[in-house]
C-alpha atoms as a PDB file:
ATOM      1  CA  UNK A   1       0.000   0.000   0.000  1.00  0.00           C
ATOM      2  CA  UNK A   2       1.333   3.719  -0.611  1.00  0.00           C
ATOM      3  CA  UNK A   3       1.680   6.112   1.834  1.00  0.00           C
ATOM      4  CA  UNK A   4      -0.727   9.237   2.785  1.00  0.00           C
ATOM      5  CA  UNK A   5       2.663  11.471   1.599  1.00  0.00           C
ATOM      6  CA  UNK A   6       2.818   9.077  -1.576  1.00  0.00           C
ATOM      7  CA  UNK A   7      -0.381  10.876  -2.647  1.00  0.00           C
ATOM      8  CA  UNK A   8      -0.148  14.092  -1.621  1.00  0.00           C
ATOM      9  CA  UNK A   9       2.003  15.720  -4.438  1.00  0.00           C
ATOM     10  CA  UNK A  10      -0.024  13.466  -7.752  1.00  0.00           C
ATOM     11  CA  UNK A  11      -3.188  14.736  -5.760  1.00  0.00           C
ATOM     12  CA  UNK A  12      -1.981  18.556  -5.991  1.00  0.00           C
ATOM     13  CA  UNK A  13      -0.649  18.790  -9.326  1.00  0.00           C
ATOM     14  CA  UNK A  14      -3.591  17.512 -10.300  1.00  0.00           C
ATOM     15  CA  UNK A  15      -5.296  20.390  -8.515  1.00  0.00           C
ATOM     16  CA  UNK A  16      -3.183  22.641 -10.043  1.00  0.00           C
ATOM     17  CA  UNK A  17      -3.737  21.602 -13.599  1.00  0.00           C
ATOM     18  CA  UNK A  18      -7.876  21.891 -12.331  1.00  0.00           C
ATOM     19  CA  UNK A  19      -7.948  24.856 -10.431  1.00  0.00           C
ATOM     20  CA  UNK A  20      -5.869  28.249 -11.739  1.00  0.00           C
ATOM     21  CA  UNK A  21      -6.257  29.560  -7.384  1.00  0.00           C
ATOM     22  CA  UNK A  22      -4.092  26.970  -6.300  1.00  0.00           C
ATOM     23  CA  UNK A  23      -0.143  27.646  -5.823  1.00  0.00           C
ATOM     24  CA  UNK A  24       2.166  24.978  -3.737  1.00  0.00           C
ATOM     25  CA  UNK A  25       5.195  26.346  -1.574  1.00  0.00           C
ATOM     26  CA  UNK A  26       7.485  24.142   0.021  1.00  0.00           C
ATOM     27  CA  UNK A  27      10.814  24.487   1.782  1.00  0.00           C
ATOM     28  CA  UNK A  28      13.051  22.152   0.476  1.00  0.00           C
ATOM     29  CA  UNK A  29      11.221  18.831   2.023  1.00  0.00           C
ATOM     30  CA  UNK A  30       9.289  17.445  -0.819  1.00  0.00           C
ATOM     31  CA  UNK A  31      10.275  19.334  -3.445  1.00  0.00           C
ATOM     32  CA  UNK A  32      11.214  15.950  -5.412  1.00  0.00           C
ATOM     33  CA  UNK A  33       7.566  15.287  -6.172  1.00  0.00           C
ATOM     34  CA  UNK A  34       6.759  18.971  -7.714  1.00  0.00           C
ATOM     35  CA  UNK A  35       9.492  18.720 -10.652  1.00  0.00           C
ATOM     36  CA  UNK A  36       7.195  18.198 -13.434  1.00  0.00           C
ATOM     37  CA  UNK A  37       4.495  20.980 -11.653  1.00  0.00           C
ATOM     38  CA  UNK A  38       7.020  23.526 -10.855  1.00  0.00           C
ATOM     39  CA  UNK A  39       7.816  23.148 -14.999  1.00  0.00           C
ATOM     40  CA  UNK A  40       4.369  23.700 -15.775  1.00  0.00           C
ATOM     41  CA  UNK A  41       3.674  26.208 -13.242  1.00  0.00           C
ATOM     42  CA  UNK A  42       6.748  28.358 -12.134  1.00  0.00           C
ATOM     43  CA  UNK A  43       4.288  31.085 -10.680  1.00  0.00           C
ATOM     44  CA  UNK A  44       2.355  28.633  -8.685  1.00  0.00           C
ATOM     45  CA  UNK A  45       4.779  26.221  -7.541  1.00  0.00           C
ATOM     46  CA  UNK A  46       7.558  28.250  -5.225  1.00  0.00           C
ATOM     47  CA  UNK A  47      10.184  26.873  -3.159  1.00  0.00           C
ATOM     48  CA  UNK A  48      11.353  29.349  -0.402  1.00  0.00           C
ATOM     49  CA  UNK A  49      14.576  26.890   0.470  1.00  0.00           C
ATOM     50  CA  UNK A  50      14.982  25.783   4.353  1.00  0.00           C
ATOM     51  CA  UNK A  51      13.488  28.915   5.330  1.00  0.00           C
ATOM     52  CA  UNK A  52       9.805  27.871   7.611  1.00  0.00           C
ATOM     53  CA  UNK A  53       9.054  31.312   8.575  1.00  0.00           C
ATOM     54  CA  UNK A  54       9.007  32.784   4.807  1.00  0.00           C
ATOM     55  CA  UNK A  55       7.104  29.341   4.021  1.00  0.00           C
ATOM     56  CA  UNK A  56       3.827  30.574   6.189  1.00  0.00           C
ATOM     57  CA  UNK A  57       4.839  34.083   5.266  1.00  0.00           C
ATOM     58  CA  UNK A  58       4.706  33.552   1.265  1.00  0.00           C
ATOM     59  CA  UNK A  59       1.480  31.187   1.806  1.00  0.00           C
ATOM     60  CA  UNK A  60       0.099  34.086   3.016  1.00  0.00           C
ATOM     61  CA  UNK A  61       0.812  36.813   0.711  1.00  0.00           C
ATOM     62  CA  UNK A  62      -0.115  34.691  -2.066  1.00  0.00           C
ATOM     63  CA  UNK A  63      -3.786  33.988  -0.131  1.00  0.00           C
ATOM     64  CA  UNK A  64      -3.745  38.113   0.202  1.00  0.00           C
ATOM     65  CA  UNK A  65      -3.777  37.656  -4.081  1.00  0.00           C
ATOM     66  CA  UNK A  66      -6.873  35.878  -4.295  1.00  0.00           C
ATOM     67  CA  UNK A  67      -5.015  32.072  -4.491  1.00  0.00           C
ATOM     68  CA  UNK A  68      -5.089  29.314  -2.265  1.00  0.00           C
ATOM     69  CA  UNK A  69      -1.838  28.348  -1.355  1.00  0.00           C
ATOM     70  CA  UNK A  70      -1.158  24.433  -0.082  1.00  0.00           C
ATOM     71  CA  UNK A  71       1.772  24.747   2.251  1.00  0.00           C
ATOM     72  CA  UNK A  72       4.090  21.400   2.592  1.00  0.00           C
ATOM     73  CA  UNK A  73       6.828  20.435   4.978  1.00  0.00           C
ATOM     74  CA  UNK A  74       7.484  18.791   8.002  1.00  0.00           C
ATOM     75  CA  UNK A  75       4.834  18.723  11.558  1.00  0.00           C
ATOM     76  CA  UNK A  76       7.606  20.380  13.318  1.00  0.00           C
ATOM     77  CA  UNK A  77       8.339  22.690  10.933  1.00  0.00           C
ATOM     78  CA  UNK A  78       5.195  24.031   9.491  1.00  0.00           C
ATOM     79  CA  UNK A  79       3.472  24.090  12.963  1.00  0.00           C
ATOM     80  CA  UNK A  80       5.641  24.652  15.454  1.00  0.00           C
ATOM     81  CA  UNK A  81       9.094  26.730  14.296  1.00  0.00           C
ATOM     82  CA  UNK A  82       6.913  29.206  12.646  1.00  0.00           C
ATOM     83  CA  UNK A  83       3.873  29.292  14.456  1.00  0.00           C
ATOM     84  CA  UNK A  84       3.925  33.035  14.777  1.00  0.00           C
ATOM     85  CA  UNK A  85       3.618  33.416  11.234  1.00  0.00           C
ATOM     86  CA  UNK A  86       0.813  30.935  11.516  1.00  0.00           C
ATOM     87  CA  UNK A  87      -0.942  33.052  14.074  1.00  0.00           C
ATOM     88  CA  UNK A  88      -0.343  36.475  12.646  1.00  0.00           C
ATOM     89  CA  UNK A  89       0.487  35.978   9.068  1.00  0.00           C
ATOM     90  CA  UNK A  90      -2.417  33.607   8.439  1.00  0.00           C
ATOM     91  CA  UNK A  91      -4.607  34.283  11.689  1.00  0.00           C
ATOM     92  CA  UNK A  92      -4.448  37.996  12.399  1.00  0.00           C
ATOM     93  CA  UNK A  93      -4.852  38.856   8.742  1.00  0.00           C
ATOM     94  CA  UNK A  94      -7.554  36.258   8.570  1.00  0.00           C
ATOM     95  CA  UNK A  95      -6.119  34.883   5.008  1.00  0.00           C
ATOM     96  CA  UNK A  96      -6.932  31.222   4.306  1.00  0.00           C
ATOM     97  CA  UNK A  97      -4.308  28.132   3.626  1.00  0.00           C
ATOM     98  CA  UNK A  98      -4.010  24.775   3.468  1.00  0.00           C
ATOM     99  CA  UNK A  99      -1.229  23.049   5.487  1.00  0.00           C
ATOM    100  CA  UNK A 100      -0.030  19.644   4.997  1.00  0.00           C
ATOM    101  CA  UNK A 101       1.943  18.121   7.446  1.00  0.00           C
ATOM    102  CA  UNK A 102       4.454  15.092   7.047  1.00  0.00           C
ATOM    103  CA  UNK A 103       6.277  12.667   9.643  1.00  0.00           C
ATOM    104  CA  UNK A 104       3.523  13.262  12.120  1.00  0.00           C
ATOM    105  CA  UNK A 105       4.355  12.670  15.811  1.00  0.00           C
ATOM    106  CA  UNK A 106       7.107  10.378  15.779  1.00  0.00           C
ATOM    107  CA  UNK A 107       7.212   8.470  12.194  1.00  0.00           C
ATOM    108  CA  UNK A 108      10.859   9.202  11.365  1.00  0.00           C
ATOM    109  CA  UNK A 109      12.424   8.498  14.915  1.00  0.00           C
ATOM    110  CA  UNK A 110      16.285   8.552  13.768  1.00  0.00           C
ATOM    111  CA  UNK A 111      15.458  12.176  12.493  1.00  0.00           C
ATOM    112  CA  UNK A 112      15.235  12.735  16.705  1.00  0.00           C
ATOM    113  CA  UNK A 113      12.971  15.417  18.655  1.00  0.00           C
ATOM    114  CA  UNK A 114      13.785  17.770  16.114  1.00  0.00           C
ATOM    115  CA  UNK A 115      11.324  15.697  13.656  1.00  0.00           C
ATOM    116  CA  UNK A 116       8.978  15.067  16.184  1.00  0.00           C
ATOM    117  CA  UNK A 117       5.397  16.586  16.689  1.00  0.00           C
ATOM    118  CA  UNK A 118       3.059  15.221  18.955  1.00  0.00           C
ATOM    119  CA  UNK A 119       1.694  19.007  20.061  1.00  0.00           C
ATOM    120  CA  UNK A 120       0.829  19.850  17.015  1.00  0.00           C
ATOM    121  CA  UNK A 121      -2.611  19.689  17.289  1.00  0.00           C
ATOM    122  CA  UNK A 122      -2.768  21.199  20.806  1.00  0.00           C
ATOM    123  CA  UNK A 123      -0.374  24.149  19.345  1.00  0.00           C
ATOM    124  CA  UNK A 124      -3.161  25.065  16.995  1.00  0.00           C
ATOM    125  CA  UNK A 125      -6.015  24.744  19.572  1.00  0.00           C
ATOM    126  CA  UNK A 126      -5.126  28.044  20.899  1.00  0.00           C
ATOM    127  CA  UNK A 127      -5.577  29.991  17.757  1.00  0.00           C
ATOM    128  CA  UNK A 128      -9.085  30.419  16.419  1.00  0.00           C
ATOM    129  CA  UNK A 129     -10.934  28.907  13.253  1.00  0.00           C
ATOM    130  CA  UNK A 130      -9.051  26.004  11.530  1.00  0.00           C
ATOM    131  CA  UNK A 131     -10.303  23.203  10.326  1.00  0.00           C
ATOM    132  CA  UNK A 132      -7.932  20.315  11.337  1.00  0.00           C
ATOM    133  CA  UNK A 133      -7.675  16.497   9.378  1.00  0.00           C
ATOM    134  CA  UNK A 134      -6.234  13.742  10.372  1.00  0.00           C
ATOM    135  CA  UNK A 135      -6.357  11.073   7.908  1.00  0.00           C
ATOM    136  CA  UNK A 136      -5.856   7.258   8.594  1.00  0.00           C
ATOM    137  CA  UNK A 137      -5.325   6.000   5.228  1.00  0.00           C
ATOM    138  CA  UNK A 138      -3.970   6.902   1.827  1.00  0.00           C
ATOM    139  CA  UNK A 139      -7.564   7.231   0.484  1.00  0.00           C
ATOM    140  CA  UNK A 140      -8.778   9.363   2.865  1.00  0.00           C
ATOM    141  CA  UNK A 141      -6.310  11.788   2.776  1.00  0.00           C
ATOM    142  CA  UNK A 142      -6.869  12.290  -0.621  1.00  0.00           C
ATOM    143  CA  UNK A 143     -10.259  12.795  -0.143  1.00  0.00           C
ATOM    144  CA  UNK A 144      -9.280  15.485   3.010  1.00  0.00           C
ATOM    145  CA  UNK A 145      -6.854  17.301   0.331  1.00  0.00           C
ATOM    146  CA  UNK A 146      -9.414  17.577  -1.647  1.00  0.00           C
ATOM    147  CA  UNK A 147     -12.146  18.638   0.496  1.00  0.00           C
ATOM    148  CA  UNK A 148      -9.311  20.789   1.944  1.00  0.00           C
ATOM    149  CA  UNK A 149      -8.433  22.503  -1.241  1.00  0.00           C
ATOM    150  CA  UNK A 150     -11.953  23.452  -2.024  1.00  0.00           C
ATOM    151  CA  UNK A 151     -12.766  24.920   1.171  1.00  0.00           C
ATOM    152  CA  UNK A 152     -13.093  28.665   0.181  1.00  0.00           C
ATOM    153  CA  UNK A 153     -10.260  30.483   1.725  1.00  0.00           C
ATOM    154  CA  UNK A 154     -10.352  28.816   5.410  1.00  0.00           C
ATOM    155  CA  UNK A 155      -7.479  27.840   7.464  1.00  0.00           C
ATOM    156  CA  UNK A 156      -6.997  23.953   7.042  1.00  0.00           C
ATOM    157  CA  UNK A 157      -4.262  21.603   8.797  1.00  0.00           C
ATOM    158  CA  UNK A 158      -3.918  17.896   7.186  1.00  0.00           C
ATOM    159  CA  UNK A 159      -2.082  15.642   8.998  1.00  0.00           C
ATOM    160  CA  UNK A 160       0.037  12.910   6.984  1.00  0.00           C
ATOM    161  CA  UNK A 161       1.460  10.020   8.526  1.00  0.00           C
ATOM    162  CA  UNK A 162       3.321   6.840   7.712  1.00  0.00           C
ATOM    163  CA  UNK A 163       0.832   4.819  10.324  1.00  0.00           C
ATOM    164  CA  UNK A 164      -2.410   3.760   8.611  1.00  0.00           C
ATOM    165  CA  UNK A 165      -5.446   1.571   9.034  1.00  0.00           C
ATOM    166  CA  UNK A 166      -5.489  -1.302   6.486  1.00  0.00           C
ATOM    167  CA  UNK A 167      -8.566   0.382   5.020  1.00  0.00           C
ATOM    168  CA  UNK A 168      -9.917   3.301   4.662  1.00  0.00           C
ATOM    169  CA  UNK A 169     -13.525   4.146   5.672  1.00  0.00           C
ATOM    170  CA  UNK A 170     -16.603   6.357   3.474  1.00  0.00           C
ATOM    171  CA  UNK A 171     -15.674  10.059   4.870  1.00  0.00           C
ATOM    172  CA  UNK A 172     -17.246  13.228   4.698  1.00  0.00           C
ATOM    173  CA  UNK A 173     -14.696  15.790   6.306  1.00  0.00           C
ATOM    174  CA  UNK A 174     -17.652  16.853   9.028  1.00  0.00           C
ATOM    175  CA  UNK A 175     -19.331  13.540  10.592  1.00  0.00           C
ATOM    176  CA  UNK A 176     -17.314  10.975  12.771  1.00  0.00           C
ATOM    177  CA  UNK A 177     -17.966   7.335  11.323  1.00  0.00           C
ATOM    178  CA  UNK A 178     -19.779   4.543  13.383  1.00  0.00           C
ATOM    179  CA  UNK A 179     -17.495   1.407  13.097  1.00  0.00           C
ATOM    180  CA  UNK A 180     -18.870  -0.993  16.022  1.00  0.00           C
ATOM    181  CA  UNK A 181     -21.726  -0.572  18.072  1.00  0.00           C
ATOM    182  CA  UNK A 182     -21.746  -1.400  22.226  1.00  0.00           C
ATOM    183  CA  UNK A 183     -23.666  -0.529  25.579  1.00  0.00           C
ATOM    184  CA  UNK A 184     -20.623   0.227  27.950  1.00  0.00           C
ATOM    185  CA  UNK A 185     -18.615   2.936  26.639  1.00  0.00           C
ATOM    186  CA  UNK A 186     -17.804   5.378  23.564  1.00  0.00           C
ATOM    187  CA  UNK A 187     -14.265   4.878  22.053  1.00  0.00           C
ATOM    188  CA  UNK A 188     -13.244   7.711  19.346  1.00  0.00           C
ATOM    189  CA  UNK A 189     -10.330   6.476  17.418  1.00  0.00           C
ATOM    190  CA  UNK A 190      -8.561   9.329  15.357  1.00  0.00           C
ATOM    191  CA  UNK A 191      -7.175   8.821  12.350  1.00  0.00           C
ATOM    192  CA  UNK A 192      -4.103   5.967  12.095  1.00  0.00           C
ATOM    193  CA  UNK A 193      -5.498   4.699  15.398  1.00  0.00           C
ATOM    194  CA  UNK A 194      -8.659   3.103  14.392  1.00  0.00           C
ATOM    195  CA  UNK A 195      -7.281  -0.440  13.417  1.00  0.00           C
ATOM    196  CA  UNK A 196      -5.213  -0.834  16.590  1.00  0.00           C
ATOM    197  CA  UNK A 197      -8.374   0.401  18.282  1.00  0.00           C
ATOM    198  CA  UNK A 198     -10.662  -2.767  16.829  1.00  0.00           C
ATOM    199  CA  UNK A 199      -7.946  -4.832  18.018  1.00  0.00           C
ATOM    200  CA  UNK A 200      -8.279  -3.311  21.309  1.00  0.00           C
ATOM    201  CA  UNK A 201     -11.678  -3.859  21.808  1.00  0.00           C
ATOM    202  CA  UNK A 202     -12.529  -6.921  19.985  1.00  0.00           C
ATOM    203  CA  UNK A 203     -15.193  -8.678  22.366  1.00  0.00           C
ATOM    204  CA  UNK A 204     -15.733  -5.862  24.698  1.00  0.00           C
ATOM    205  CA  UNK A 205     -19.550  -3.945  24.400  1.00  0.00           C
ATOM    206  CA  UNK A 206     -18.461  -0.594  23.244  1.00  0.00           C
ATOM    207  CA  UNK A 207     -19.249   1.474  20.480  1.00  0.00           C
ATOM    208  CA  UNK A 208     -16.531   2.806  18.313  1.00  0.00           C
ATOM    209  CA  UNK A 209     -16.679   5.901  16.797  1.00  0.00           C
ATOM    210  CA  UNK A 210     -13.555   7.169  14.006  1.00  0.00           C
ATOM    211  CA  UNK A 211     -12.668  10.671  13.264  1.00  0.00           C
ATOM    212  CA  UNK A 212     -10.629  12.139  10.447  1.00  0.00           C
ATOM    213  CA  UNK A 213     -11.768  15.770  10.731  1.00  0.00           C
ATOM    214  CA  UNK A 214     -11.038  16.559  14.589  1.00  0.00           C
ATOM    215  CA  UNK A 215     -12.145  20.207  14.349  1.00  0.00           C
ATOM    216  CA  UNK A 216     -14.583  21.360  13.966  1.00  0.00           C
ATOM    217  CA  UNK A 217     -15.492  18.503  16.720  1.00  0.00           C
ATOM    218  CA  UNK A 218     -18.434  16.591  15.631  1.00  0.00           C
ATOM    219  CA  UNK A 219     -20.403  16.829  19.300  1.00  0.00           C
ATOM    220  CA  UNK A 220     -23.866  16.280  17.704  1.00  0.00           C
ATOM    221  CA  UNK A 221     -22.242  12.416  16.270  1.00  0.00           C
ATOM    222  CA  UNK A 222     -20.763  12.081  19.599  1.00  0.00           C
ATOM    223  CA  UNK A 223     -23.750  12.998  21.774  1.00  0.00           C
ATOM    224  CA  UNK A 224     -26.284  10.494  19.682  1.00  0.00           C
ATOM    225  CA  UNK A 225     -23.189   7.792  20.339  1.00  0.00           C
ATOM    226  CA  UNK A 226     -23.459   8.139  24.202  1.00  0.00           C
ATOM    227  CA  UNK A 227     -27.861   7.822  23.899  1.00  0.00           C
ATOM    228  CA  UNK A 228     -27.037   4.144  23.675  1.00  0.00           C
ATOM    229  CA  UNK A 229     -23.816   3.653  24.748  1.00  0.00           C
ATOM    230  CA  UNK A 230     -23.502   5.808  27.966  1.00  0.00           C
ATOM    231  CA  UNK A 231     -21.311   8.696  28.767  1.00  0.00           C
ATOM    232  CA  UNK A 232     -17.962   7.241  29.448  1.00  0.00           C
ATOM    233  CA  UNK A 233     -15.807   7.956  26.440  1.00  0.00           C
ATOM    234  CA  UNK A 234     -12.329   6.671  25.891  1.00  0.00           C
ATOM    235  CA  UNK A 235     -10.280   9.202  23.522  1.00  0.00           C
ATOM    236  CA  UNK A 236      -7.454   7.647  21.305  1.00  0.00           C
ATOM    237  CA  UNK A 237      -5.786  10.179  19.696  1.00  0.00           C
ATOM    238  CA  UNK A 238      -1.755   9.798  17.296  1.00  0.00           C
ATOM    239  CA  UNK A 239      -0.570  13.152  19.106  1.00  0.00           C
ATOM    240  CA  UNK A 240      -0.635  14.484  22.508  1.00  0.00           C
ATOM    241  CA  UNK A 241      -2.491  12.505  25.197  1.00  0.00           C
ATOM    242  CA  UNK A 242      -6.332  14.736  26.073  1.00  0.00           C
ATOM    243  CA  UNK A 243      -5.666  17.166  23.252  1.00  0.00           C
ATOM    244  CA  UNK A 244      -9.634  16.695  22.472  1.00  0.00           C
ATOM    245  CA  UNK A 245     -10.650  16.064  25.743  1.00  0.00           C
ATOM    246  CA  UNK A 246     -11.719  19.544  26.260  1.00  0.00           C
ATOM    247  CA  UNK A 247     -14.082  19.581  22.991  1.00  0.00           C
ATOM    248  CA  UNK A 248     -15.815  15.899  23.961  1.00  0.00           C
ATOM    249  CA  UNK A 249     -16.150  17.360  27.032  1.00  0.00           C
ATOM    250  CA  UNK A 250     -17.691  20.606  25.779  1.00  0.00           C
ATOM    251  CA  UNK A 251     -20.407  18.092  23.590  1.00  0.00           C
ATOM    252  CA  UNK A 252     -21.288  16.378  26.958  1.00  0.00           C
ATOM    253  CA  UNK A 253     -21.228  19.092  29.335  1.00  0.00           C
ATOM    254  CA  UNK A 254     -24.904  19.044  30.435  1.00  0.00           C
ATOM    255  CA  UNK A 255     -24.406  15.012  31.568  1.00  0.00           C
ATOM    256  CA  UNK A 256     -22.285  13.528  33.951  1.00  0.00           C
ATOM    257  CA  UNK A 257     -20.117  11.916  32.289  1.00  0.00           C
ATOM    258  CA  UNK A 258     -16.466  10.700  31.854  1.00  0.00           C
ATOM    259  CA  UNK A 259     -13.796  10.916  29.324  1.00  0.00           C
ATOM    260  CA  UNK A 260     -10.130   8.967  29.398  1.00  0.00           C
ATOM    261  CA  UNK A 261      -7.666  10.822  27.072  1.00  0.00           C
ATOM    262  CA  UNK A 262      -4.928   8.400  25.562  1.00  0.00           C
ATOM    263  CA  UNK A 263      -2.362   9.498  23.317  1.00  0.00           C
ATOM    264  CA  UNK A 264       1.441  10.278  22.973  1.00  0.00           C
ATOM    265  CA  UNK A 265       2.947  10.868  26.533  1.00  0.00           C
ATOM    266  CA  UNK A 266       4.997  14.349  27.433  1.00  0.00           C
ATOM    267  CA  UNK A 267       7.739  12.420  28.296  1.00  0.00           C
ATOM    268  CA  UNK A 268      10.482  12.585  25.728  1.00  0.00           C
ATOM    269  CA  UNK A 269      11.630   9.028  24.297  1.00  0.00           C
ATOM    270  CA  UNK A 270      15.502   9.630  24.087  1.00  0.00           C
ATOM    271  CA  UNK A 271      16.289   5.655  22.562  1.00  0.00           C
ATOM    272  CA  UNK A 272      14.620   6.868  19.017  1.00  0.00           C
ATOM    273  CA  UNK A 273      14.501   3.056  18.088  1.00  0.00           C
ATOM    274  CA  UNK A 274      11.123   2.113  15.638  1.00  0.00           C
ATOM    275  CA  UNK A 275       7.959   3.642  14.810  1.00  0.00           C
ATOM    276  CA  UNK A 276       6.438   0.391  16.437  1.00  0.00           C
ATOM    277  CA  UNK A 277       8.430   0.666  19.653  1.00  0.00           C
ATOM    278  CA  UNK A 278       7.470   3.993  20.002  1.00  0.00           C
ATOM    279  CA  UNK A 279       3.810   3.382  19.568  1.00  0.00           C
ATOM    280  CA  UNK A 280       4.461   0.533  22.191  1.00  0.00           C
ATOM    281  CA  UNK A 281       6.470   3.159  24.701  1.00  0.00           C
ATOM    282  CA  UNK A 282       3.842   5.455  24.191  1.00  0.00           C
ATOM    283  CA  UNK A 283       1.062   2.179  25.002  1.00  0.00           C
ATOM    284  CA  UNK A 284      -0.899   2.715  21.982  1.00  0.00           C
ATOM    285  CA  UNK A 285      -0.186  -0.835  20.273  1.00  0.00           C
ATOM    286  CA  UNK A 286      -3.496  -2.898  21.057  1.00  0.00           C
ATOM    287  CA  UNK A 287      -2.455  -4.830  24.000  1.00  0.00           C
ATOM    288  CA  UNK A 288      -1.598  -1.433  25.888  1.00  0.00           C
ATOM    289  CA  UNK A 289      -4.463  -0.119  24.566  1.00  0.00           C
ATOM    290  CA  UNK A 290      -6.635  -3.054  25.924  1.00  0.00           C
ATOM    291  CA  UNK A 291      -5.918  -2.986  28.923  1.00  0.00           C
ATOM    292  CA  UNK A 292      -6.413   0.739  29.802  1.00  0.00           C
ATOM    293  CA  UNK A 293     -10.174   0.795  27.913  1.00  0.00           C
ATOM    294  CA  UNK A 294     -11.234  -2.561  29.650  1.00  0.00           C
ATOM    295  CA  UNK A 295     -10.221  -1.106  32.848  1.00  0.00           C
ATOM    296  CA  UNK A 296     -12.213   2.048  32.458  1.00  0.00           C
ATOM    297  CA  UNK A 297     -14.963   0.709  31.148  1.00  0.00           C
ATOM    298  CA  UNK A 298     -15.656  -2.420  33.074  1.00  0.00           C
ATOM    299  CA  UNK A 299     -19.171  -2.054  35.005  1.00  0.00           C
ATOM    300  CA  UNK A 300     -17.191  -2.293  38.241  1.00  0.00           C
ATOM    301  CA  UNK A 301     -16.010   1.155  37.270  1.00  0.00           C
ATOM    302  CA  UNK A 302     -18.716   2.945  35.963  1.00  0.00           C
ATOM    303  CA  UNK A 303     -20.440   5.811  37.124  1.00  0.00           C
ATOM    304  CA  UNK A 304     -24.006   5.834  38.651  1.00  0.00           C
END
């Protein structure tokens, strides 16, 4: 199977062939896969060199033109080393881009912290109106580009990662997807998540609910969930442990109810070793993940 990033540049050249608005800037990372469009369309296809800040900078300007830029490098590098471009460049002058991520929260561990982003997510939480995707399969996020793409001139993250289900699921970019239905619990797996997550649960009486588009927060799939599943929701997320606890909290917040955030830990895994062993360090692999959901869910446990 190809990767999420082995779509992402034949999916945008084909936008840009489709749609004159659209322009591509990269810094340096990924460039390899925009030769033939950066041919075809020198004006629209700009690489600013290892320079992050100018990346968000010149996505903006060009969305200040009337086009919609697609902005491409690294998690750590297009969220977090320029994020006050991304606040005040694209935020504060409320211009519209579309940001597409690559190596996630840990998928290139020899590449160290450096390559690392497991607050990315959180990091954008604190600014105000983007849409945020987080695709768990190739063919999803192509259909998240796209839907991305097409969004007017709104702020849009995709996230791209090397981990993915072993198929991909009938997405709209609003609604989370009912994959299992149960009577003891609510279990929202985002993105590359969800097959570890039916591993996870096999045999226990939950529902499981899978999310690709994270925010807006789909509260009004989440509420009808709990109606017949009860209010204690389990929250399995590729980045930062409880970065949505706050927003399924927000959907519930006239019921008692409870909500276990699971994710990637604070603390900072200094053997870089595999993408598996970090998923394993970080006790997201399904045994890990087992345990923790069985033991907040059991009846023994619940509320009321």
């Amino acid at each position: 199977m190809d990767t999420m990033r082995d779509r992402f540049a034949p999916v945008v050249s084909r936008l840009l062939e489709e749609d004159p608005r659209v322009a591509v800037v990269l810094a340096e990372i990924g460039k390899d896969g925009f030769r033939e469009a950066m041919a075809r369309h020198p004006d629209r296809v700009v690489n600013v060199g290892i320079r992050e800040q100018l990346l968000v900078g010149t996505a903006a300007g060009l969305a200040l033109t009337g086009l919609r830029p697609v902005v491409h490098t690294f998690a750590s590098f297009l969220v977090e080393r320029p994020f006050e471009q991304v606040k005040l460049d694209l935020g504060h002058q409320d211009t519209g881009a579309v940001l597409v991520s690559a190596a996630a929260s840990f998928d290139w561990p020899a590449g160290g912290y450096t390559h690392m982003a497991p607050g990315d997510v959180a990091l954008l939480d604190t600014l105000d109106g983007w849409t945020v995707h987080v695709p768990g399969h190739p063919d999803e996020a192509e259909t998240l580009l796209r839907h991305a793409v097409a969004a007017g001139d709104d702020k849009v993250y995709v996230r791209l990662s090397v981990q993915a289900n072993r198929q991909g699921q009938l997405i709209d970019g609003k609604h989370l997807v009912t994959v299992r239905e149960g009577r003891r619990g609510v279990v929202l797996a985002v993105g590359p998540m969800l097959d570890s997550v039916l591993a996870a649960t096999e045999g226990l009486d939950v529902t499981v609910l899978y999310a690709t588009t994270v925010r807006p927060f789909d509260a009004a799939g989440l509420r009808r969930a709990t109606e017949a599943a009860g209010t204690d929701v389990v929250l399995v997320e590729p980045y930062l442990a409880g970065t949505s606890t706050t927003v399924v909290s927000e959907a519930l917040a006239d019921v008692p109810h409870r909500v276990l955030g699971l994710g990637v830990g604070r603390r900072e895994l200094r053997r870089y070793g595999t993408v598996e062993e970090h998923v394993a360090a970080h006790g997201l692999d399904p045994v890990a993940l087992r345990e923790r959901i069985g033991r907040f869910t059991a009846p023994t446990h619940r509320a009321g």
